[in-house]
Protein backbone atom coordinates (compact mmCIF):
# COMPACT_ATOMS: atom_id res chain seq x y z
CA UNK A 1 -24.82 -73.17 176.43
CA UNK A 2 -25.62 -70.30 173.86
CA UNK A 3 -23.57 -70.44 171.12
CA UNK A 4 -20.46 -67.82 169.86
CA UNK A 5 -21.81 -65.23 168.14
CA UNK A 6 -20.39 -64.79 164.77
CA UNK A 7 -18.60 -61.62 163.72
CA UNK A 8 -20.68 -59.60 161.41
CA UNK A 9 -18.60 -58.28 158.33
CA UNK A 10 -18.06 -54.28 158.71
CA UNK A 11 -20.64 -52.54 157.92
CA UNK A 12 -21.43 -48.02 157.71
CA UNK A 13 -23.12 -46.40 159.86
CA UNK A 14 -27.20 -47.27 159.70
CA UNK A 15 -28.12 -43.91 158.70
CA UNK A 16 -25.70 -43.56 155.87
CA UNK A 17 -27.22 -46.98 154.65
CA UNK A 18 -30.77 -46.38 154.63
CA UNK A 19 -30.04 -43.01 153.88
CA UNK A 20 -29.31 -44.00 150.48
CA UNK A 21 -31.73 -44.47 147.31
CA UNK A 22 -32.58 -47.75 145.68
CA UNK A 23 -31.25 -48.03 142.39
CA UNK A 24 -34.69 -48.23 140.23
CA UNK A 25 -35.55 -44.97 142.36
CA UNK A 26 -32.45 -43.43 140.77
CA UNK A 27 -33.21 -44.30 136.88
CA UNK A 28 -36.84 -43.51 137.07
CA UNK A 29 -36.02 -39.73 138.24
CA UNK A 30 -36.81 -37.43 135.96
CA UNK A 31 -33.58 -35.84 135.76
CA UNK A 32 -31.98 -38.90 135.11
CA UNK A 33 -34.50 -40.63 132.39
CA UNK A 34 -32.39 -38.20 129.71
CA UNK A 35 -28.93 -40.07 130.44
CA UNK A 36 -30.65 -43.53 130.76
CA UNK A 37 -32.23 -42.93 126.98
CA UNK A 38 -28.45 -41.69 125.79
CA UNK A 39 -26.54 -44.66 127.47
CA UNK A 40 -28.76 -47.21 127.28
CA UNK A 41 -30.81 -48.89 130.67
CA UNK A 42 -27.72 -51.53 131.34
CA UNK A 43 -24.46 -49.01 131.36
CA UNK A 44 -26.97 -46.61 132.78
CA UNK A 45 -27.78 -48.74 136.13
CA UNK A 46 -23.93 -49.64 136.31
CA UNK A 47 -23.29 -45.89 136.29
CA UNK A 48 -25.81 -45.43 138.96
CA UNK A 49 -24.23 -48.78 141.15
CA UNK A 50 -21.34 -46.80 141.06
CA UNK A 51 -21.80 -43.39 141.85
CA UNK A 52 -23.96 -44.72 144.92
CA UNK A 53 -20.78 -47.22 146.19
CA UNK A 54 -18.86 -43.86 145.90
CA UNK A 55 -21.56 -41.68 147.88
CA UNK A 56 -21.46 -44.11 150.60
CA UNK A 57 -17.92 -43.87 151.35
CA UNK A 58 -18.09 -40.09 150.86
CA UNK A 59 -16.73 -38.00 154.23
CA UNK A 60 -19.75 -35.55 153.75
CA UNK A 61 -22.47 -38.70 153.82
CA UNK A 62 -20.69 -39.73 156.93
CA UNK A 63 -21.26 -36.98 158.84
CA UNK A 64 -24.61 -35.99 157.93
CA UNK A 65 -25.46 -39.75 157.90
CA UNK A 66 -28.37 -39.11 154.74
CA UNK A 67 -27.64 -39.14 151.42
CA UNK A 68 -31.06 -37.97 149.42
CA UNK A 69 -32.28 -39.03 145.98
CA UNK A 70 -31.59 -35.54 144.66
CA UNK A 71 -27.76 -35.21 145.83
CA UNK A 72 -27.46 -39.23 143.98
CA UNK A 73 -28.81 -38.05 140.68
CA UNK A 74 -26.59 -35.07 140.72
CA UNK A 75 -23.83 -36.94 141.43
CA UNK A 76 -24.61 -39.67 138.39
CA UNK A 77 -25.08 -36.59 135.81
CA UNK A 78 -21.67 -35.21 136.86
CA UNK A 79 -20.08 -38.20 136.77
CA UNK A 80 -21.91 -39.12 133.58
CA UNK A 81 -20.17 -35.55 132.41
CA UNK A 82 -16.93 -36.20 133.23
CA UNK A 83 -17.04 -39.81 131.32
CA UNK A 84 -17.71 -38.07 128.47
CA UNK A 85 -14.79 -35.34 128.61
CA UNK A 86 -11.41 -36.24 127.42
CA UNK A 87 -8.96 -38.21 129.79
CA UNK A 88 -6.28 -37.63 127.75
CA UNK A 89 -5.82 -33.97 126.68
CA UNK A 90 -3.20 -31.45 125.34
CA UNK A 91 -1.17 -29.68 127.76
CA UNK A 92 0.94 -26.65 127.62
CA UNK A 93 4.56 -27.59 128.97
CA UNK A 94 6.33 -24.29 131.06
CA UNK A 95 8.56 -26.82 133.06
CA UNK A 96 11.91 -26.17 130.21
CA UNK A 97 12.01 -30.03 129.88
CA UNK A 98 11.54 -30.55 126.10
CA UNK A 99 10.86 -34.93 126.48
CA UNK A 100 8.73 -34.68 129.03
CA UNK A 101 8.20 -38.55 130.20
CA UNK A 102 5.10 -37.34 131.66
CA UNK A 103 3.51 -35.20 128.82
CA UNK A 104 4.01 -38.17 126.45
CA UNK A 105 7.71 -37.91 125.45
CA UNK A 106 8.31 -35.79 121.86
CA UNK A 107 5.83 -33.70 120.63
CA UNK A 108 4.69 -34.53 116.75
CA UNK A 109 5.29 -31.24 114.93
CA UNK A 110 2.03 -30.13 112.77
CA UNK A 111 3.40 -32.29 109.15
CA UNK A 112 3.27 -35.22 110.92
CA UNK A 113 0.19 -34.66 112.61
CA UNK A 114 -1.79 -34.09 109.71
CA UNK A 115 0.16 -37.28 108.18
CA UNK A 116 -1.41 -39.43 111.05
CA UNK A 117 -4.43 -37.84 110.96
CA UNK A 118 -4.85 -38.64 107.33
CA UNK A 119 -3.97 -42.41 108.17
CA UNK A 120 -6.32 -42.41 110.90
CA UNK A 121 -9.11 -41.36 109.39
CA UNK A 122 -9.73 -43.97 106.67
CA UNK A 123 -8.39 -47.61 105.19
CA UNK A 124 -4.35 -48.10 105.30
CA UNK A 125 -1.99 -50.36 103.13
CA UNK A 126 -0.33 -51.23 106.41
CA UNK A 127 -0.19 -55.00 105.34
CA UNK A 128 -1.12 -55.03 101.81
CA UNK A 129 0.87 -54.72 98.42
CA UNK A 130 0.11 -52.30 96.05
CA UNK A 131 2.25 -53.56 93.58
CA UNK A 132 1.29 -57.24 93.97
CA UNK A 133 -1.94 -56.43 95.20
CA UNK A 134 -0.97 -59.32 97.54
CA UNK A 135 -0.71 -59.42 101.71
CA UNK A 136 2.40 -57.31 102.21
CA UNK A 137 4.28 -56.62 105.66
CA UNK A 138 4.03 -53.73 108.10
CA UNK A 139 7.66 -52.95 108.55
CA UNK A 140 8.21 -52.63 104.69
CA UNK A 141 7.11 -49.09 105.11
CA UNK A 142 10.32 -47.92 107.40
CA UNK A 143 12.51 -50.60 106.40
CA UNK A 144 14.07 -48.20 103.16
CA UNK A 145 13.82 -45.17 105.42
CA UNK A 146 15.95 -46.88 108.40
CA UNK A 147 17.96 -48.20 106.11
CA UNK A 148 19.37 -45.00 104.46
CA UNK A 149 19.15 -43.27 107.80
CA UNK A 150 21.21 -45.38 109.77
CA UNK A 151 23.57 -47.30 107.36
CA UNK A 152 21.83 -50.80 108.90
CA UNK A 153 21.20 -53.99 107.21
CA UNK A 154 17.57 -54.06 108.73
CA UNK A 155 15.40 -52.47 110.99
CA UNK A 156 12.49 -53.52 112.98
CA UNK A 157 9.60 -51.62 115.00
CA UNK A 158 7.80 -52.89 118.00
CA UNK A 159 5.98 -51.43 120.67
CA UNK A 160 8.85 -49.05 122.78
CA UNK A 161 12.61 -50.00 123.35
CA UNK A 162 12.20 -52.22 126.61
CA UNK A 163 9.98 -54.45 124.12
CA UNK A 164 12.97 -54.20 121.62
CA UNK A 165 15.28 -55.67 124.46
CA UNK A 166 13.22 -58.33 125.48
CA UNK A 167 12.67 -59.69 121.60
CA UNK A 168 16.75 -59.78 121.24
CA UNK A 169 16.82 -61.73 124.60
CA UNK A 170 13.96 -63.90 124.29
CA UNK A 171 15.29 -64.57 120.75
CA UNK A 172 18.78 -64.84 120.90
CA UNK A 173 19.85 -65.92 124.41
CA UNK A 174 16.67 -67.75 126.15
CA UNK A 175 18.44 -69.91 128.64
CA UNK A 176 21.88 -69.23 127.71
CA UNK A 177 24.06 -66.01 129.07
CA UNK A 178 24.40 -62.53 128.53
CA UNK A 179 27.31 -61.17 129.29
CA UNK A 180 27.21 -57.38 131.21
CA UNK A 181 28.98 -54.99 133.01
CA UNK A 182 27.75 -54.37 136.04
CA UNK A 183 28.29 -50.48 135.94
CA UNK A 184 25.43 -51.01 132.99
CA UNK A 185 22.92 -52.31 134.79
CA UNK A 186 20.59 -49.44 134.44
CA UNK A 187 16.91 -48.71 135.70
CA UNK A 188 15.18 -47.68 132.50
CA UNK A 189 12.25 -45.86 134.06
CA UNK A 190 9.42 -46.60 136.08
CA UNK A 191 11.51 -49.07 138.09
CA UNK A 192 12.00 -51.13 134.82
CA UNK A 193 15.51 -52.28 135.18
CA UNK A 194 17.72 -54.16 132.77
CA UNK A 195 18.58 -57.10 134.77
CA UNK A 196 14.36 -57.98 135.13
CA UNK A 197 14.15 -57.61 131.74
CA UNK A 198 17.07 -60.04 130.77
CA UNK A 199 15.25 -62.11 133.22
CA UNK A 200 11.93 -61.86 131.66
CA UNK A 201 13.81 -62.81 128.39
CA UNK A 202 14.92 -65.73 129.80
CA UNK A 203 18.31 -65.18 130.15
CA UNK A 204 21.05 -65.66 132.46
CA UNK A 205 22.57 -62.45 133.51
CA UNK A 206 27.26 -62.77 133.85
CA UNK A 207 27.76 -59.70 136.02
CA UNK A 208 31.08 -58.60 135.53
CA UNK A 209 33.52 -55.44 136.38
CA UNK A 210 32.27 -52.96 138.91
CA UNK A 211 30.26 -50.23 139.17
CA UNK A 212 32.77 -47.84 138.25
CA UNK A 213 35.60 -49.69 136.19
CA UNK A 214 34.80 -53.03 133.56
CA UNK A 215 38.04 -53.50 131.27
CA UNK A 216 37.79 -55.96 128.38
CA UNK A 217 39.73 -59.15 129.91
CA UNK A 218 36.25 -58.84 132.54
CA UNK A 219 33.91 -59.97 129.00
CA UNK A 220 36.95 -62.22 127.88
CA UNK A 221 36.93 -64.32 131.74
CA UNK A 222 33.37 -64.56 131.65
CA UNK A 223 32.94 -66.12 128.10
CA UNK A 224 31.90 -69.37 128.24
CA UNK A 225 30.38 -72.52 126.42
CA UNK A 226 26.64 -71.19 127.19
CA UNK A 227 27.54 -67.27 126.38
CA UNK A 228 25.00 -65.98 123.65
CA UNK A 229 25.56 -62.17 123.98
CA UNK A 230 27.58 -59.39 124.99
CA UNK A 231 25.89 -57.08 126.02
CA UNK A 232 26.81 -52.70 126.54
CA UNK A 233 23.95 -50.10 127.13
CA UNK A 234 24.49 -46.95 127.07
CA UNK A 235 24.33 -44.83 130.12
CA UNK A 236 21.91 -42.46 128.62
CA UNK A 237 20.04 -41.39 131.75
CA UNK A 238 22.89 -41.10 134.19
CA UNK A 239 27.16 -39.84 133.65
CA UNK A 240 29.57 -41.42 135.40
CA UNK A 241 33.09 -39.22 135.81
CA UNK A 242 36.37 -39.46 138.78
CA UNK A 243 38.05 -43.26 138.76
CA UNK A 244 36.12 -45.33 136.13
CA UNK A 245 36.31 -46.93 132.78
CA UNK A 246 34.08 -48.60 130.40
CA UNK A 247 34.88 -51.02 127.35
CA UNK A 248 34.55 -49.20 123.92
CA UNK A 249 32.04 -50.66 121.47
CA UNK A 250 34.22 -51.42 118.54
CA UNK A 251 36.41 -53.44 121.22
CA UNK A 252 33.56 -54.93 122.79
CA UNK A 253 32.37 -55.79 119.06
CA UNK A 254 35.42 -57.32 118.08
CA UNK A 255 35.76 -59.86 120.86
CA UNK A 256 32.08 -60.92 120.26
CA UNK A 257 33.27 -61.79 116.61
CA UNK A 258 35.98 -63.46 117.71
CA UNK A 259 34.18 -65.80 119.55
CA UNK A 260 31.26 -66.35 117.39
CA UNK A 261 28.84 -64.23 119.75
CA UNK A 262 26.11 -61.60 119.45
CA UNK A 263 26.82 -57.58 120.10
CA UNK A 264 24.31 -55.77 121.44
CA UNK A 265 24.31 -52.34 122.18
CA UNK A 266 21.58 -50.59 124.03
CA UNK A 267 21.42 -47.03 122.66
CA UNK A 268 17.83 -45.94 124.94
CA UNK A 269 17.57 -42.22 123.28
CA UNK A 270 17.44 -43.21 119.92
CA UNK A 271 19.21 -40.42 118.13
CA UNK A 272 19.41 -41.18 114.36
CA UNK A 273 21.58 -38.32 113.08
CA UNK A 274 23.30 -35.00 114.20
CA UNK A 275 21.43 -32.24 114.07
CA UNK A 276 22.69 -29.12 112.80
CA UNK A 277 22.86 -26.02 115.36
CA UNK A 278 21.45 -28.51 118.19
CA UNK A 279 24.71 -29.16 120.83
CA UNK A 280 23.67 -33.00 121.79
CA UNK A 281 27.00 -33.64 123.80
CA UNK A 282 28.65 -36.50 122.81
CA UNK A 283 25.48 -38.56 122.69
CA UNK A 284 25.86 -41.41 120.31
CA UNK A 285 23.67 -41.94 117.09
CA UNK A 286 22.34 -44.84 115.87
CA UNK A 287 24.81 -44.82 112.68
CA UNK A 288 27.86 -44.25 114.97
CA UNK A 289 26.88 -47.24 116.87
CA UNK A 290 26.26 -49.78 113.83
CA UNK A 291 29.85 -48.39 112.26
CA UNK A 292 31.51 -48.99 115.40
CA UNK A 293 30.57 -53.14 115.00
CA UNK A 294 27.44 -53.62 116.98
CA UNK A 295 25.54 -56.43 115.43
CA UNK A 296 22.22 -55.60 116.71
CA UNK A 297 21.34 -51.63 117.95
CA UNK A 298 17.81 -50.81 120.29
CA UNK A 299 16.74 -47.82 120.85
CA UNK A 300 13.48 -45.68 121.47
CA UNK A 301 11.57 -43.85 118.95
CA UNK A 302 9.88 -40.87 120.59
CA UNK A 303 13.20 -39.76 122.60
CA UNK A 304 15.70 -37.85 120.68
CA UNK A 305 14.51 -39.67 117.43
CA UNK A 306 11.32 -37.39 118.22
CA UNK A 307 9.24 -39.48 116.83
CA UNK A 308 5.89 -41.52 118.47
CA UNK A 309 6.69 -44.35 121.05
CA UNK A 310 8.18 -47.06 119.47
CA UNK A 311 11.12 -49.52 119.75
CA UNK A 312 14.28 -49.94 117.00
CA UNK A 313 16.11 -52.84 116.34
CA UNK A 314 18.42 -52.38 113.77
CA UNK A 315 21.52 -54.42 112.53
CA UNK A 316 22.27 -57.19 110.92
CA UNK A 317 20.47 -59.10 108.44
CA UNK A 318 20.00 -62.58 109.56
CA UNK A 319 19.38 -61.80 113.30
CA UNK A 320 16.93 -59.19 112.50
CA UNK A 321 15.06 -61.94 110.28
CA UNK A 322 15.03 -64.14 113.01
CA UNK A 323 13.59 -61.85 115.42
CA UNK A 324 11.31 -61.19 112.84
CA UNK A 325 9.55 -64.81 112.92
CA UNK A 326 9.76 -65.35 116.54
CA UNK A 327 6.60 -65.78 118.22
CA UNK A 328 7.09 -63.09 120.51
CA UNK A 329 6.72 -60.15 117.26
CA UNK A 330 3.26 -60.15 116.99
CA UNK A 331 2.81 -59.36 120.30
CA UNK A 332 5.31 -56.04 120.04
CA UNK A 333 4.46 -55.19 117.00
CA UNK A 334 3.14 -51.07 116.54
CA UNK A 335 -0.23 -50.36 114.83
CA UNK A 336 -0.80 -48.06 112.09
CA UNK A 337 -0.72 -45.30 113.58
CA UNK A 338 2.65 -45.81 115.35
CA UNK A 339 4.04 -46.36 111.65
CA UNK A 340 2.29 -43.15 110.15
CA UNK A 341 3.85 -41.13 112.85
CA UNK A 342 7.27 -42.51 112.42
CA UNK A 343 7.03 -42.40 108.77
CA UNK A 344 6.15 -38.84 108.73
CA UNK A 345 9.13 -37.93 110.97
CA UNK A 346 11.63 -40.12 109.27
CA UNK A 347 11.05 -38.25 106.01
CA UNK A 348 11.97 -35.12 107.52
CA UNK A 349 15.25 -36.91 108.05
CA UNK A 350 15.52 -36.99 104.61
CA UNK A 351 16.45 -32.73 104.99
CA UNK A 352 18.61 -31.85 107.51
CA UNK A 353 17.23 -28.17 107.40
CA UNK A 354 13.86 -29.59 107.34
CA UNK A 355 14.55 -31.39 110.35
CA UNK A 356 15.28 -29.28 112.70
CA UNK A 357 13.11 -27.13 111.55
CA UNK A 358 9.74 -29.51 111.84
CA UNK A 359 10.67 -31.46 114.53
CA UNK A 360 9.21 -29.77 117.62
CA UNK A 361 12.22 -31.52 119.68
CA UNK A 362 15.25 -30.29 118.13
CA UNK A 363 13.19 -27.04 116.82
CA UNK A 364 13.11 -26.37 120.94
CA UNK A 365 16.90 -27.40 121.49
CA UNK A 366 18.02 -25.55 118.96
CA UNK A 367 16.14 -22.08 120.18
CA UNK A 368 18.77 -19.35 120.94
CA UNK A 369 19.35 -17.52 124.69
CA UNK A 370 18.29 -14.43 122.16
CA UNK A 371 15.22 -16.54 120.47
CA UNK A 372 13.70 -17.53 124.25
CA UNK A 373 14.65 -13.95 125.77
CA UNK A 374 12.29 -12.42 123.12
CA UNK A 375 9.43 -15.13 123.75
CA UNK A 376 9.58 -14.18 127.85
CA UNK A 377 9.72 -10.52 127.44
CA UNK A 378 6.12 -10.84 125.15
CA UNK A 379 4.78 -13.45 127.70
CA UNK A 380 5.63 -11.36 130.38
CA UNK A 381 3.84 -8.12 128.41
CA UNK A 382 1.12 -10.07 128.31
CA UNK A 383 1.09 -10.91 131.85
CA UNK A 384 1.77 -7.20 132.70
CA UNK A 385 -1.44 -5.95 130.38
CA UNK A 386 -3.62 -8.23 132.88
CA UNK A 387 -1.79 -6.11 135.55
CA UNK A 388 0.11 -9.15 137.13
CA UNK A 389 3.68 -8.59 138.64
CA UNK A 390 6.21 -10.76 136.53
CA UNK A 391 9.90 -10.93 136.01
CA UNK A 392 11.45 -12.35 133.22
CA UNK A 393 14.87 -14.39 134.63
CA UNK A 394 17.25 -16.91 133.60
CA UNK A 395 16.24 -20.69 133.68
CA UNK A 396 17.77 -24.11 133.20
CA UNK A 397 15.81 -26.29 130.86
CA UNK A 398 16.61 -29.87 130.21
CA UNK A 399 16.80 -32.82 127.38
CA UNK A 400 14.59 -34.95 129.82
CA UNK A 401 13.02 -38.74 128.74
CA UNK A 402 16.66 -39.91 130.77
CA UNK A 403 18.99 -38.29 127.28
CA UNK A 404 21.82 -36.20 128.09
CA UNK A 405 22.09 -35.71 131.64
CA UNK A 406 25.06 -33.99 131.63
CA UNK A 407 23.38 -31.45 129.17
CA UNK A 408 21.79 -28.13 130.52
CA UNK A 409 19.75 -26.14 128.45
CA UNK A 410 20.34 -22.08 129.34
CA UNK A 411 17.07 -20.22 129.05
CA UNK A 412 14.53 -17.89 130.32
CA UNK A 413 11.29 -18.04 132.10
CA UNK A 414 8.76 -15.97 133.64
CA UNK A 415 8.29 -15.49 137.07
CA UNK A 416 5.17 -14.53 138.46
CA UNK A 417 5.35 -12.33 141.62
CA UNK A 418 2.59 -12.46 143.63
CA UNK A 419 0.52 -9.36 145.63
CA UNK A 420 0.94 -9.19 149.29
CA UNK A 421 3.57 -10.21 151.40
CA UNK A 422 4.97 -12.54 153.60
CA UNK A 423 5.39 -15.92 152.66
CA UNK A 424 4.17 -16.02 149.12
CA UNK A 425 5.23 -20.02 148.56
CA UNK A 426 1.40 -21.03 149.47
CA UNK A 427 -0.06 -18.29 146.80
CA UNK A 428 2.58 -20.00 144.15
CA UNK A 429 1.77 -23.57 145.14
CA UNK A 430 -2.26 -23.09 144.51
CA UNK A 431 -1.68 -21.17 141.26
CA UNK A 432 -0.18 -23.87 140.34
CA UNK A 433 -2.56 -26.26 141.10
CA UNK A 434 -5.15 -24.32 139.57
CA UNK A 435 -3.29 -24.26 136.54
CA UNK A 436 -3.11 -28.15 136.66
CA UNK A 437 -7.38 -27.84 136.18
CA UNK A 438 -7.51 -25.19 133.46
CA UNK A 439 -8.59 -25.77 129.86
CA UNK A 440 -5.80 -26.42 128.76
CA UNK A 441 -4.05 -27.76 131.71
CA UNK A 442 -0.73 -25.20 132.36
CA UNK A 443 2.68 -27.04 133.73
CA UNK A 444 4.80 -25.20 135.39
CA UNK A 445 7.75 -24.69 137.75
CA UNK A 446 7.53 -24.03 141.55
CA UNK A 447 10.86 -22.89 142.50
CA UNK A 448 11.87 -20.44 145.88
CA UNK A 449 8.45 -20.11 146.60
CA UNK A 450 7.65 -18.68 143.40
CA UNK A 451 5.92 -19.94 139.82
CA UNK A 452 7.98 -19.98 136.68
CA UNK A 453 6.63 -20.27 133.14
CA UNK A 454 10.12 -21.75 131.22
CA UNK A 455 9.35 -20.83 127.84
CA UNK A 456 11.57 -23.15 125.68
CA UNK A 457 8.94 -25.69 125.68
CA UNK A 458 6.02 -23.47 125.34
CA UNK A 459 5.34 -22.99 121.07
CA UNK A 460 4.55 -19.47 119.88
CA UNK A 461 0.80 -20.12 119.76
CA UNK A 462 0.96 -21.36 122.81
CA UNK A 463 1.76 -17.90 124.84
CA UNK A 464 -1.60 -16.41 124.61
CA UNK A 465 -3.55 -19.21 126.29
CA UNK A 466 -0.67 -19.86 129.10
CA UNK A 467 -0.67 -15.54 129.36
CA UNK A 468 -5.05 -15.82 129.61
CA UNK A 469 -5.06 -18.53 132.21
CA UNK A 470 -2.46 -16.93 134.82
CA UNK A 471 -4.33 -13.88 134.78
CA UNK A 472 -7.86 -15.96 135.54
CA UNK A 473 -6.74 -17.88 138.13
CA UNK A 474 -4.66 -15.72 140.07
CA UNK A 475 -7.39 -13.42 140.36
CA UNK A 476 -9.57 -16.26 142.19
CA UNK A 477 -6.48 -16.56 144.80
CA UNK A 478 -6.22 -14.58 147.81
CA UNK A 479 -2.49 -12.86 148.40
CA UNK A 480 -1.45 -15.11 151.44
């Protein structure tokens, strides 16, 4: 009796398979030796494995079913080429959404650019002790700075303010409770919610209140002998109005004294002071939040703080010491260059004039319905002297980076009207596609079928190039 044949795994068509070149064949080519000398023979052949796994799963090798030593060297220079551009690269942001999650949050404005530059480029005292000439500590070099700022005991940087949250929990309430009301249990971004990170803490999440009202007497039933926090964060991404009601801090504060427990308030946006000219709502600051009796404040650093990403935890003394030696730290804690960035836009604190003025975040809020109705009329001149149809309209920017929801931002923007007629929404849609691919990439707004250019978040300088790259592209599209 013969025996079952065995399934053979999956395998491509034969042609594509033979069809393809032997690795060796590939680095001996002459077009390739070059690239082989530059990266060296072992990246080289992994370069080569690679781009020959991705020819064989490539539509156009299935249907002609040969892929020829030529097209594979090709193919490994081009992909050798785009290795060696920039992944990460400077965009120009139309959209009107000044922290842009996406586009990396707040902008550094050109002071503190140069600052980290300066730090980049050669040694640091990042851990060292001029004075002593001894080992010194990283977060001496904010501590003062914070301190002033925000009226704290101490402060304390890690990585980004999720990282913040799960130090206090891990810290201060691993295996015990944390008190919360459930109308607080926010999604931080990217899915990250507060509840997973209370559980990656180790803590025990007490639900309590409702999604709409939480009254004290809910914190005061749940306390109990394994309660180690009370916790409040602060709905910075989302508003809730009609029937509800939330605890105040300085009441929630108070009954955490009372009975010997930690107050932690989640701030998220990380405001440290009021602007001047810039209408922020009534978002909270960091000072108004330590006044009002929190013991221990998070918040992020590259949100309305406009500074690079980084976490805060500031508050009192003896809890920030101990979060200071727990294990945990060293894992969160920033590099230098998170602390030359931070440094350089705390100092600008230090002026309120100053502040607005050189950081690019409030410098955009603060811009005048006058201000960006003068920077649209020249972008849309420009557009005009490449003979491209434009409008300039009014636009609705926004805080963005989940601060001040409720908060619209009245602008203007340019809309580009594209030639011929009918439906014009396809024309709109691959301009702005295109744009996505220029040097610089452009970001824009598709809205009604047309493209918008918001100019709020597009800097002075930054006109020309948007203005030069419309008129390129839309000359390579067809009117639909």
């Amino acid at each position: 009796m013969d025996k079952p044949r065995r399934a053979s795994p999956r395998t491509l068509p034969a042609p594509i398979q033979r069809g393809l070149p032997a690795v060796g064949r590939v680095l001996t080519h002459p077009s390739v030796r070059p690239a082989v000398a530059r990266l060296g023979r072992e990246v080289a052949a992994r370069l080569v494995r690679e781009t020959i796994a991705e020819q064989r799963l490539s539509p156009t090798a299935r249907v002609e079913g040969k892929v020829t030593l030529e097209a594979v060297c090709r193919a490994v220079l081009d992909r050798e080429e785009r290795l060696r551009a920039p992944a990460l690269r400077r965009v120009l942001n139309a959209t009107g959404i000044v922290v842009h999650t996406n586009l990396g949050r707040a902008p550094l404005g050109r002071a503190a650019a140069a600052h980290l530059a300066a730090m980049a480029e050669g040694y640091t005292n990042l851990e060292f002790d001029l004075g002593s000439g001894k080992r010194g500590s990283r977060q001496s070099h904010l501590r003062d700075l914070l301190r002033v700022l925000t009226g704290a005991d101490d402060v304390l940087v890690v990585n980004n303010n999720a990282a913040a949250l799960l130090l206090v929990l891990q810290t201060l309430a691993s295996r015990r409770e944390v008190v919360v009301s459930r109308g607080e249990l926010v999604e931080i971004g990217d899915s990250f919610r507060i509840p997973d990170v209370m559980k990656a803490g180790g803590a025990r999440l007490v639900e309590v209140g409702s999604t709409n009202r939480t009254h004290l007497s809910d914190y005061q039933s749940a306390i109990g002998p394994r309660t180690a926090v009370l916790f409040k964060a602060h709905t910075s991404n989302y508003r809730t109005v009609g029937f509800c009601a939330a605890v105040p801090l300085d009441e929630l504060a108070a009954l955490a004294r009372a009975h010997g427990l930690v107050c932690v308030y989640d701030l998220g946006s990380g405001m440290l002071r009021r602007p001047q000219g810039v209408d922020l709502g009534d978002e909270p600051s960091l000072a108004e939040t330590l006044a009002a009796g929190a013991d221990l404040v998070t918040c992020s650093g590259d949100k309305l703080l406009g500074g690079a990403q980084a976490g805060l935890v500031a508050g009192r003394r003896d809890l920030v010491a101990r979060l200071a030696r727990a294990p945990l730290m060293r894992a969160l804690r920033p590099g230098r260059l998170t602390f030359a960035a931070l440094e350089a836009v705390m100092r600008q604190y230090l002026d309120e004039a100053r502040m607005v003025a050189e950081t690019p975040v409030f410098r955009m809020l603060a811009r005048t319905s006058p201000e960006l109705r003068q920077s649209a009329e020249r972008l849309a001149d420009l557009l005009r002297g490449k003979g491209i149809a434009v409008e300039v309209v009014p636009s609705q920017g926004q805080v963005g980076g989940g601060a001040l929801p409720g908060v619209s931002l009245p602008g203007w923007a340019v809309k580009v009207v594209p030639a011929g007629r009918g439906r014009r929404t396809g024309q709109a849609t691959a301009l702005a596609q295109a744009l996505l691919r220029n040097h610089p990439p452009v970001l824009a707004v598709l809205r009604e079928g047309h493209l918008l250019l918001d100019v709020r978040t597009l800097q002075d300088e930054e006109l020309v190039p948007a203005a030069l790259a419309v008129g390129r592209l839309l000359e390579r599209i067809p009117p639909r």
